[in-house]
Each structure stands twice: as C-alpha cells, then as structure tokens.
Protein backbone atom coordinates (compact mmCIF):
# COMPACT_ATOMS: atom_id res chain seq x y z
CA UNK A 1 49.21 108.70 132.19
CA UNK A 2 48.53 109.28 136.01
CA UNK A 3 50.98 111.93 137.59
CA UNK A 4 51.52 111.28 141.08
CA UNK A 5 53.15 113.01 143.81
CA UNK A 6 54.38 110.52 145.94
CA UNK A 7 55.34 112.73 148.92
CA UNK A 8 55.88 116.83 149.77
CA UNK A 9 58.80 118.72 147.78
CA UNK A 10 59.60 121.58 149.40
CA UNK A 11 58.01 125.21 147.81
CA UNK A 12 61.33 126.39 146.99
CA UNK A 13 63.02 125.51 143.48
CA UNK A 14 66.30 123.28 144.48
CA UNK A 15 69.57 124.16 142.51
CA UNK A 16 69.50 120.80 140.46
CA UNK A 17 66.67 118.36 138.98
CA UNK A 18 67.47 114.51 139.11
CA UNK A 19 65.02 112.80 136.40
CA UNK A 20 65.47 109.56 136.80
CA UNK A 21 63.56 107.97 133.72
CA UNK A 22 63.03 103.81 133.97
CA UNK A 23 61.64 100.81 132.05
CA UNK A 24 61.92 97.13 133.39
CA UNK A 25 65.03 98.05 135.69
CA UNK A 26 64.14 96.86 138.86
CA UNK A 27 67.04 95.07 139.70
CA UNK A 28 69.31 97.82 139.10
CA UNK A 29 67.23 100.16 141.10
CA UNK A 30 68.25 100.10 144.43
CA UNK A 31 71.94 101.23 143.36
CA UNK A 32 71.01 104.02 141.07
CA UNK A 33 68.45 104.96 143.98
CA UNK A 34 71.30 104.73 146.87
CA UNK A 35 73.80 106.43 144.34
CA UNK A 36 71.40 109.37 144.00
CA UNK A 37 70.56 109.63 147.87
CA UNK A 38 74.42 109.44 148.87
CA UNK A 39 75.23 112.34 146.87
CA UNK A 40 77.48 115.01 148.98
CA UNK A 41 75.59 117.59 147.15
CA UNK A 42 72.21 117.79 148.45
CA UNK A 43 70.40 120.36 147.06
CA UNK A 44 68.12 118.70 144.38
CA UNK A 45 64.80 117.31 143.67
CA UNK A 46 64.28 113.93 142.84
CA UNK A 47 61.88 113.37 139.74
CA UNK A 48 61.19 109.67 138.48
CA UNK A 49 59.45 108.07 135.83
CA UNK A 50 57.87 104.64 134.71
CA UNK A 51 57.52 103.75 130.86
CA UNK A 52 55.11 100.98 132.17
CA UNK A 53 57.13 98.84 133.31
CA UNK A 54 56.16 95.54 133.60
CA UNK A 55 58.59 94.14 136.00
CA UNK A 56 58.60 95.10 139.80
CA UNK A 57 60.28 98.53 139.32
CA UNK A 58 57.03 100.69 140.73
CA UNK A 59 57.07 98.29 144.19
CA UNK A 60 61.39 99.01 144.20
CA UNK A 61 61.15 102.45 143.72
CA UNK A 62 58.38 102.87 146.20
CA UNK A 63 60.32 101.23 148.66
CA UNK A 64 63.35 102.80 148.35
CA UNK A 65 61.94 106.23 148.22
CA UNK A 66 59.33 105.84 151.14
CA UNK A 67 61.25 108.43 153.44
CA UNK A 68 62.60 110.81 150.62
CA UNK A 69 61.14 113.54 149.04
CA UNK A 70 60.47 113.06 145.27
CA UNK A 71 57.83 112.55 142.14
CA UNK A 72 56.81 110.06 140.21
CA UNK A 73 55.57 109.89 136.98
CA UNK A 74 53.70 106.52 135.26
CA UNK A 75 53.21 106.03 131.96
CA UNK A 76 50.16 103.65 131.23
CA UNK A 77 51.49 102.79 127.80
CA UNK A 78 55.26 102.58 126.81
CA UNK A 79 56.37 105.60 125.12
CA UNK A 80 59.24 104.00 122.95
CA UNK A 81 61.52 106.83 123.42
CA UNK A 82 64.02 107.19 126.08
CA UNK A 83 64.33 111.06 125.07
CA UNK A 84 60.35 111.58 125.15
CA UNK A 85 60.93 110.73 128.99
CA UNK A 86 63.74 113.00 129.08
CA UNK A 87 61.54 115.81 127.72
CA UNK A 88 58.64 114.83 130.14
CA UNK A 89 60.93 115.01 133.20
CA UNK A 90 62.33 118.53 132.12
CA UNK A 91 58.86 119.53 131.75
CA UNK A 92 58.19 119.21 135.65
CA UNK A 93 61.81 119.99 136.49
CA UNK A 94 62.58 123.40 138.92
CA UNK A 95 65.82 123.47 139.29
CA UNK A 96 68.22 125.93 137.24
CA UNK A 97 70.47 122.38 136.31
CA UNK A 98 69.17 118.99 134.84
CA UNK A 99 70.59 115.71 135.24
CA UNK A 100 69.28 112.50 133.49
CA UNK A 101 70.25 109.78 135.86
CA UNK A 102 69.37 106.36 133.47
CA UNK A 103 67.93 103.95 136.00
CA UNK A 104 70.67 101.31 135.60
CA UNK A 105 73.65 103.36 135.73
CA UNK A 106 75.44 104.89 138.99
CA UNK A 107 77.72 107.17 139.90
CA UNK A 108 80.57 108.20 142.78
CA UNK A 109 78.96 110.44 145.82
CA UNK A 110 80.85 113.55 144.71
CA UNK A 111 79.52 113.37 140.99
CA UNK A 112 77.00 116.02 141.35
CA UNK A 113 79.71 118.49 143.42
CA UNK A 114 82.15 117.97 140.71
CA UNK A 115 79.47 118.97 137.89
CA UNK A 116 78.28 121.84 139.64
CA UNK A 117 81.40 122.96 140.02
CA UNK A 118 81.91 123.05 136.78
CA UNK A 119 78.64 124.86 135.66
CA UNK A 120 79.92 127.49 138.45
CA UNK A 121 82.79 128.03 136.07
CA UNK A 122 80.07 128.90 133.13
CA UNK A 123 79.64 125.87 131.46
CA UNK A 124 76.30 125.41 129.46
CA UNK A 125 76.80 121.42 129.68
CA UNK A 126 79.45 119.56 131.51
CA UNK A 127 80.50 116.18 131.82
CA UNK A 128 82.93 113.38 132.80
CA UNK A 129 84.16 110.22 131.22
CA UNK A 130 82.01 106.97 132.33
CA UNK A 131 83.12 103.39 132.98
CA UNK A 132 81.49 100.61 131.54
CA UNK A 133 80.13 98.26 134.60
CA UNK A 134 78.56 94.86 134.16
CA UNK A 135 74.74 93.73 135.97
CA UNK A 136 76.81 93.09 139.22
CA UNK A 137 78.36 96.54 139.05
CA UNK A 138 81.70 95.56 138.55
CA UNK A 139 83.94 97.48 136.21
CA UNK A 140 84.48 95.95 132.68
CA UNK A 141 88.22 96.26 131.96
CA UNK A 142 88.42 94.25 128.95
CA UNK A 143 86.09 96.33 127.02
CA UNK A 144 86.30 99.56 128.56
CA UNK A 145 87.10 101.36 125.79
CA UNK A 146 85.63 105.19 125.96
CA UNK A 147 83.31 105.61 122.70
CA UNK A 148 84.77 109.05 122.33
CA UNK A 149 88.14 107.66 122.18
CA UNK A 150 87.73 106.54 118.97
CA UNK A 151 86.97 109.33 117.32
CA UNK A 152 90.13 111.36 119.06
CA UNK A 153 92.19 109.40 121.26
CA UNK A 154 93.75 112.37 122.98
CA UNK A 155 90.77 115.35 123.46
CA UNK A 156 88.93 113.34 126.29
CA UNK A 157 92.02 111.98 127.91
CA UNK A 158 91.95 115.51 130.10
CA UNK A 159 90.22 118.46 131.17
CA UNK A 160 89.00 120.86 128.06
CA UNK A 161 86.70 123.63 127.46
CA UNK A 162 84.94 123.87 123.98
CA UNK A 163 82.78 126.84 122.68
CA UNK A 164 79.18 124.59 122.00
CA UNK A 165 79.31 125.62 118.27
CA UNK A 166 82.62 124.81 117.76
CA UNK A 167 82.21 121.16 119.96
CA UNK A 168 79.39 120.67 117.41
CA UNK A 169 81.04 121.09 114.16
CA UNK A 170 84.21 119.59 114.77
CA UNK A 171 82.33 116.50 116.73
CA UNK A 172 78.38 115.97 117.08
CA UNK A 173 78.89 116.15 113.33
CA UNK A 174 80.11 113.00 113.06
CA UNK A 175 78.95 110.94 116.27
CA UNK A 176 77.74 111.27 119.38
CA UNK A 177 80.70 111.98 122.04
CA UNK A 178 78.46 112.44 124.96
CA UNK A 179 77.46 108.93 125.06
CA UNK A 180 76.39 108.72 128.60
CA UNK A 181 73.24 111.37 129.58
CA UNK A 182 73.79 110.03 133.62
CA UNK A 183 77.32 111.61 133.08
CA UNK A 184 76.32 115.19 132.38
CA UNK A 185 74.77 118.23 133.76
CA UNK A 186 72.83 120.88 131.99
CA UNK A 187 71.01 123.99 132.16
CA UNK A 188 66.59 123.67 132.27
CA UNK A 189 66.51 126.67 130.39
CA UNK A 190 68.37 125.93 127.55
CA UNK A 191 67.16 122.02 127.74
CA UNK A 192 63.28 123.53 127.04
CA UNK A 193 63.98 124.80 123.75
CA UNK A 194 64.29 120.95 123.13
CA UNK A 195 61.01 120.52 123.42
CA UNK A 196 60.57 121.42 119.82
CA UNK A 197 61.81 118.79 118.56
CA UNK A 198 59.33 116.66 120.73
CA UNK A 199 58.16 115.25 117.18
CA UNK A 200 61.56 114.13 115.64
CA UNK A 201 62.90 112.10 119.09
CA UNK A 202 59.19 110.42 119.32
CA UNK A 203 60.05 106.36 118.61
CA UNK A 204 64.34 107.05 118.23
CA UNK A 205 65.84 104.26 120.77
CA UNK A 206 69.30 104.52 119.49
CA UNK A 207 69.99 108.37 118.30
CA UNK A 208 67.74 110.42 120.04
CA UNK A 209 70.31 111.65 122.43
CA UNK A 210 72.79 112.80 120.05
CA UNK A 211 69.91 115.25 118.22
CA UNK A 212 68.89 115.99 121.22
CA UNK A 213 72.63 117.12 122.44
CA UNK A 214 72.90 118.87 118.80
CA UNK A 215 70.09 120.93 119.35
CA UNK A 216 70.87 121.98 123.12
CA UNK A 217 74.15 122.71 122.04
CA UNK A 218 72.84 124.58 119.11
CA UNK A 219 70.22 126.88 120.99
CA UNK A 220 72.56 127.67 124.24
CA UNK A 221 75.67 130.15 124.08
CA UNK A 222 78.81 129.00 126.01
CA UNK A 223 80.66 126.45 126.42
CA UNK A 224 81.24 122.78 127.38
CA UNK A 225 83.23 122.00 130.05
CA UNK A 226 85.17 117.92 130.60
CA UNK A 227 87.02 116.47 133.12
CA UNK A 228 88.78 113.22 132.31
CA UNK A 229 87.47 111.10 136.04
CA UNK A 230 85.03 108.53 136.14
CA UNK A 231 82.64 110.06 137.62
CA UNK A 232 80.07 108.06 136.30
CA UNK A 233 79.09 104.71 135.48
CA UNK A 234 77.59 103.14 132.38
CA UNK A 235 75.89 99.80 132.88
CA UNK A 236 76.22 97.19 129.74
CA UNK A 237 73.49 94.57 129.88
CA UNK A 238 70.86 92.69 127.60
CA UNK A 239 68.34 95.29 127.96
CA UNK A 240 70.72 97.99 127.21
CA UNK A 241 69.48 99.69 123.56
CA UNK A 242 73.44 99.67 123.07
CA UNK A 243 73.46 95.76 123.35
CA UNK A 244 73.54 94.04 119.74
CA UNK A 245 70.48 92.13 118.92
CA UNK A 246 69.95 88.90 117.08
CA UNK A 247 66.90 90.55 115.67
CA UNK A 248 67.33 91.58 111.87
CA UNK A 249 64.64 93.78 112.57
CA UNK A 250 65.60 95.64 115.32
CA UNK A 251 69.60 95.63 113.14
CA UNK A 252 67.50 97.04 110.67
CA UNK A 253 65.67 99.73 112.76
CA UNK A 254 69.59 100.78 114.41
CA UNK A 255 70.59 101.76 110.62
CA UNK A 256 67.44 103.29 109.96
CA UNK A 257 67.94 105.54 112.76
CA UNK A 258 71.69 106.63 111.77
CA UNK A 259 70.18 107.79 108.34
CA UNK A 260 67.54 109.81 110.01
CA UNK A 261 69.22 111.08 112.38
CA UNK A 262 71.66 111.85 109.77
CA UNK A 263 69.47 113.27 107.71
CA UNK A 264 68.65 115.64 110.59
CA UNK A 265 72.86 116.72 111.06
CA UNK A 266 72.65 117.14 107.38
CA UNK A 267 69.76 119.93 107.32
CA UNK A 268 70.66 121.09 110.17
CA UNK A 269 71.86 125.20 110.05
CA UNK A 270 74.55 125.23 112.38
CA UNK A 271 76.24 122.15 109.67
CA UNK A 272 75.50 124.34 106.77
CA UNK A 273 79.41 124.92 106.22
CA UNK A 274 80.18 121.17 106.19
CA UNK A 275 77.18 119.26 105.12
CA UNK A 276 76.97 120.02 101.42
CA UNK A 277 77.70 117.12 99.26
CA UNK A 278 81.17 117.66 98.23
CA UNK A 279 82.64 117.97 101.44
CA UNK A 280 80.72 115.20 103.05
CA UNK A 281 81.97 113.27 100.07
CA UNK A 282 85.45 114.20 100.84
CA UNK A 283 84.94 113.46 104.72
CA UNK A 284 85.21 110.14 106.23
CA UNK A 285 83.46 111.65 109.38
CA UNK A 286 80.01 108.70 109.15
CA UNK A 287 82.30 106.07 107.65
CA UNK A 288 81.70 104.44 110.92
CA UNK A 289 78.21 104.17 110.27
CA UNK A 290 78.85 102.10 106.87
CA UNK A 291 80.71 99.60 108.65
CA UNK A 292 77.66 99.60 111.41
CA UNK A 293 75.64 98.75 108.60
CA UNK A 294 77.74 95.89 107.48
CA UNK A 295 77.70 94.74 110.81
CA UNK A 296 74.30 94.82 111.55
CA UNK A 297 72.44 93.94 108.35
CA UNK A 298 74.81 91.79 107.24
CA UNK A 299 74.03 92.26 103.21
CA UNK A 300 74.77 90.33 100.01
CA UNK A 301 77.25 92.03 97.69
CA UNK A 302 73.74 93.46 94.93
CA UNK A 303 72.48 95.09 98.16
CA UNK A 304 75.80 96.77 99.05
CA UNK A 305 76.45 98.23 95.88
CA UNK A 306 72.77 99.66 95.68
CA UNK A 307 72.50 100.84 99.40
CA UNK A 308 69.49 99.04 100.33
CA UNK A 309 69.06 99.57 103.78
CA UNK A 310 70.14 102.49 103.99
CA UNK A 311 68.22 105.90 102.95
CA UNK A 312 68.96 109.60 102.55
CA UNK A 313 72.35 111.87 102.47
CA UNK A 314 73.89 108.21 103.94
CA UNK A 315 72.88 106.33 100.60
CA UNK A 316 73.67 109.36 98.59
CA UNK A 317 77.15 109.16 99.22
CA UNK A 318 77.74 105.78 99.86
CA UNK A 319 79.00 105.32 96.28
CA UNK A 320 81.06 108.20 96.43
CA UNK A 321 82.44 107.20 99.82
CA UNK A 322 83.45 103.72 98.31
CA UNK A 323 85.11 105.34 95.31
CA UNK A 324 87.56 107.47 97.49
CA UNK A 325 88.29 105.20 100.53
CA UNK A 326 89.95 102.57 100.72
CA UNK A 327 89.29 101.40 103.89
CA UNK A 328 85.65 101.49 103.23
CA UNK A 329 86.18 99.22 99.86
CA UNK A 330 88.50 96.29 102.05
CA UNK A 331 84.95 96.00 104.26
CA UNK A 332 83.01 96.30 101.54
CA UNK A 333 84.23 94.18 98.65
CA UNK A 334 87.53 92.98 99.96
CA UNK A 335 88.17 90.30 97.04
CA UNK A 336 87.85 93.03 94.96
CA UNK A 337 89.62 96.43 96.70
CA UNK A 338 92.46 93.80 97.07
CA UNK A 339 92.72 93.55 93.32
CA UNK A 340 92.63 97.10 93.31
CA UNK A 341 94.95 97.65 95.53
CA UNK A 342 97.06 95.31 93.83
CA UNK A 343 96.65 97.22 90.36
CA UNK A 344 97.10 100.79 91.95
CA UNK A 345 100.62 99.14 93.76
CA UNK A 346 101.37 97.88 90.03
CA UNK A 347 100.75 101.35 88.09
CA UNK A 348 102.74 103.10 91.16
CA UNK A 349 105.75 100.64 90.54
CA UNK A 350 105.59 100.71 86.95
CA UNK A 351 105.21 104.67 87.00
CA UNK A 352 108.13 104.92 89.44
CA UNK A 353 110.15 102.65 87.23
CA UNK A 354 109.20 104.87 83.88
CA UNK A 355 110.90 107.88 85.90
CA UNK A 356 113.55 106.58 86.56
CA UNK A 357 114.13 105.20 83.24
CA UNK A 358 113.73 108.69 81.68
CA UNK A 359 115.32 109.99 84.22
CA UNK A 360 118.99 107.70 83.38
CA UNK A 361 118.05 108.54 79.78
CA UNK A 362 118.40 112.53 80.41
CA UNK A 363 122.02 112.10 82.73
C-alpha cells in the first residue's frame, strides 16, 4: 500500500472530511469529483482512495484533482471490503465530521450546508433521503422506491429526530435504513470506536455498513437527525454490490452475509431486550431476509424445509417463523399453505356455524 500525498493540505484541521473510497469507477468520476468541488460549503478536506483499480480511475482522479488540495490513498491489492476503506479513510481524516462520498454517487451543491446544519442542531449522524440515478445520471422514476419505505412508509416521508438507541432498536434491528453512506454525515470521534470491529467488516460487500451504522450508533450518545430532500444521489449500475448477480455463488455469499451479520444484531448488547428467541420468533422483523433467500438461492422444497443455506439465529428460527406466518408459508410452500389456508377457512366456518347452532339451541 503506497500512501501518497498528492498535493499540500493546509496545517489546520478543516470542519469536515470527504473520503471518497473507489474501485473500477472511472467513468463516474468526474461527476462525483465536480459534485464534491461545487459544494457551497467549503471547508473540508478531500481524502481519496483506490482499491486497485484496474480501470483508468488513478489517471481520472489525477486529472480532475490536479489544482485541488487533497490525498490519495492506493491500495496494491483489493481489499474486498467497501467498509475496510471506510475505516482507512477515517483513520487519516481531521476534521470533527466524516462523510463517505461512494465514487459513483453525487449529490446537490448545498448537500454538505444542509448536513452541517443539522449536526449544528446536535445530531450525532444525519442524513437525507437519496434518489436512485441510472450510469447517465438520470433519475430512475420507475423504481425509485426509498428502501426505508418499506419498512415504514410514513417515518422517512419528513423531518424526525430519533435518540440513536432508540433508532437502533426499533430499526437497525431489522434492516439497514441508512442505505446510502454518500447521504450522511457523522462525527470522527465517534466513527473511531469503529475501528474495533476492523475484524468483523474485513471481506462483508453487502452488510458491512449496517454493523458498521449499529455500532456507531451504539457507542455515540445523541441523536439522529432526517430531512425528507434528495439531497443525495444513489447510482444503480452493474457494478453496484446492490445489483443482482447471475452468479449462484456470489447469491450464495449475499445470504451468507445476512446470517452473519445477523448473527452479529443478535449478540449484540444494545438488542439484548429483543433478540432472545421467543421474541424473535414472534417478530417478523428479518422475514425479509427469508424471502431474499428464496430469491437468491432459488432452493428445492428438502433444502427449504432444512435451511440449507442459511446458518445461525436465521436457520434457528426459520421453522418457527414458517409455523406462525403465513405470509412466509405462501413463498415458501404455496401448494401447501394454500391447503392450509383452505383447512384453517374450513375449521373457522365450521366453528362459526357450531356457535351459532348452540347458540339457536339455548334461545
């Protein structure tokens, strides 16, 4: 790994670091670069960093940062981790705030004024809501749908406030609803106690950001602040790690990463309320994640019913979780939860029709 400061940063610690980590994104470059640079808030460093890239993104960088301050860091070998560049970057950061801008996303000019103004107000993380763009930047109405959405379709259609612990067990418990790291800002301070966890986000491509937001959150008093604009903007693409793959390995690798990084939720202390057995089994909080599953590795009805493919608290439950929901049995076995259902409507009719027999009978 070669560390190289490509020109002067000025002695005195700016108010915000901009870590701008990359792998083969070249062609999106030049926007994220231009989106940074316009920013009406100028106070910032500018820190970015090459997973050895093997495309021409060392060349577009250089070029677009030849008359602006900044630092770049290359990797010689790929890390695997988007988070272990995160963690590198707020290693070298100054500044009291972090942001991660992702090297193919962008932003408005007055995203950085909007989140400080917010951490002003005492947040320990803020954020906005992100649009999804395409490769040619233009927005993607048809499946815009906000991730978060999904899991509340009113709490991130405005502004809120949320104390962290509370944000964390009533949401990071089930998913990740900060899906976008170029969409938030953060405090250095609190981000370094991260670094302990260095271990556990080494080789995650899918979760690492939500553990990482779950233990941020978890070792940082206050509050998270939201503000409904889109501020931001997330790009979709091929190389996305959010794209779906035709690989059954890398479907494979996706699951294996919910259970671990379930697994993690589940030991975690600040979960201790809600993650013993019975009350996961009586949430349907990571249902999502079975129907993932389906989706992805696609299995035969034997490796269903014996969880194979997935591994932990996840395969625990599964049986459990198929026993009390029905909307988890119609994925799973639908021939079957439909004759279920159809025996469950049959003992409700015939028990409705007993009471009302008894009941004429008593009149």
């Amino acid at each position: 790994m070669a560390n190289i400061n490509e020109s002067g940063c000025a002695d005195q610690a700016p108010l915000v670091s901009i870590i701008v980590p990359n792998y083969n994104h070249s062609r999106f470059l030049a926007e994220r670069l231009s989106s940074i640079r316009n920013q009406t808030f100028k106070d910032y460093e500018l820190i970015g960093l090459d997973d050895a890239s093997s495309d021409e993104s060392l060349s577009m960088i250089r070029a677009e940062l030849a008359d602006f301050p900044h630092q770049l860091i290359i990797n010689e070998r790929n890390s695997g981790s988007p988070c272990s560049q995160w963690l590198k970057g707020i290693q070298k950061a100054r500044g009291r705030y972090v942001w991660i801008a992702e090297s193919d996303d962008s932003c408005t000019p007055d995203f950085l004024d909007n989140m400080i103004t917010l951490m002003n107000q005492g947040a320990s993380l803020a954020y906005c809501r992100s649009k999804a763009i395409n490769e040619q930047g233009n927005e993607i109405n048809e499946d815009s749908i906000y991730w978060p959405d999904s899991i509340d379709s009113e709490q991130w259609k405005s502004a809120f406030e949320m104390e962290n612990l509370r944000f964390c067990q009533r949401y990071l418990v089930n998913a990740n609803v900060i899906p976008n790291a170029s969409a938030v800002l953060f405090r250095l301070q609190s981000a370094l106690s991260c670094l302990s966890i260095a271990p556990t986000l080494q080789g995650l491509l899918f979760t690492g950001d939500w553990l990482f937001w779950i233990h941020y959150l978890a070792n940082s008093s206050g509050r998270i602040l939201f503000i409904p604009q889109d501020l931001s903007s997330f790009r979709t693409h091929s190389g996305t790690t959010r794209s779906s793959s035709t690989s059954a390995e890398k479907e494979a690798l996706h699951i294996h990463e919910y259970c671990t990084a379930i697994d993690f939720i589940a030991s975690h202390p600040i979960f201790e309320e809600q993650a013993g057995r019975k009350k996961r089994l009586l949430s349907s909080g990571w249902d999502w994640i079975y129907l993932e599953y389906l989706y992805r590795c696609k299995p035969n009805h034997l490796q269903r019913l014996t969880a194979q493919g997935l591994h932990g608290t996840l395969s625990t439950l599964m049986l459990g979780r198929l026993a009390l929901s029905s909307h988890l049995r119609k994925h799973y076995f639908p021939s079957a939860s439909n004759r279920l259902n159809r025996i469950q409507n049959w003992l409700e009719t015939s028990e409705a029709r007993i009471k009302a027999l008894i009941k004429a009978a008593l009149t």
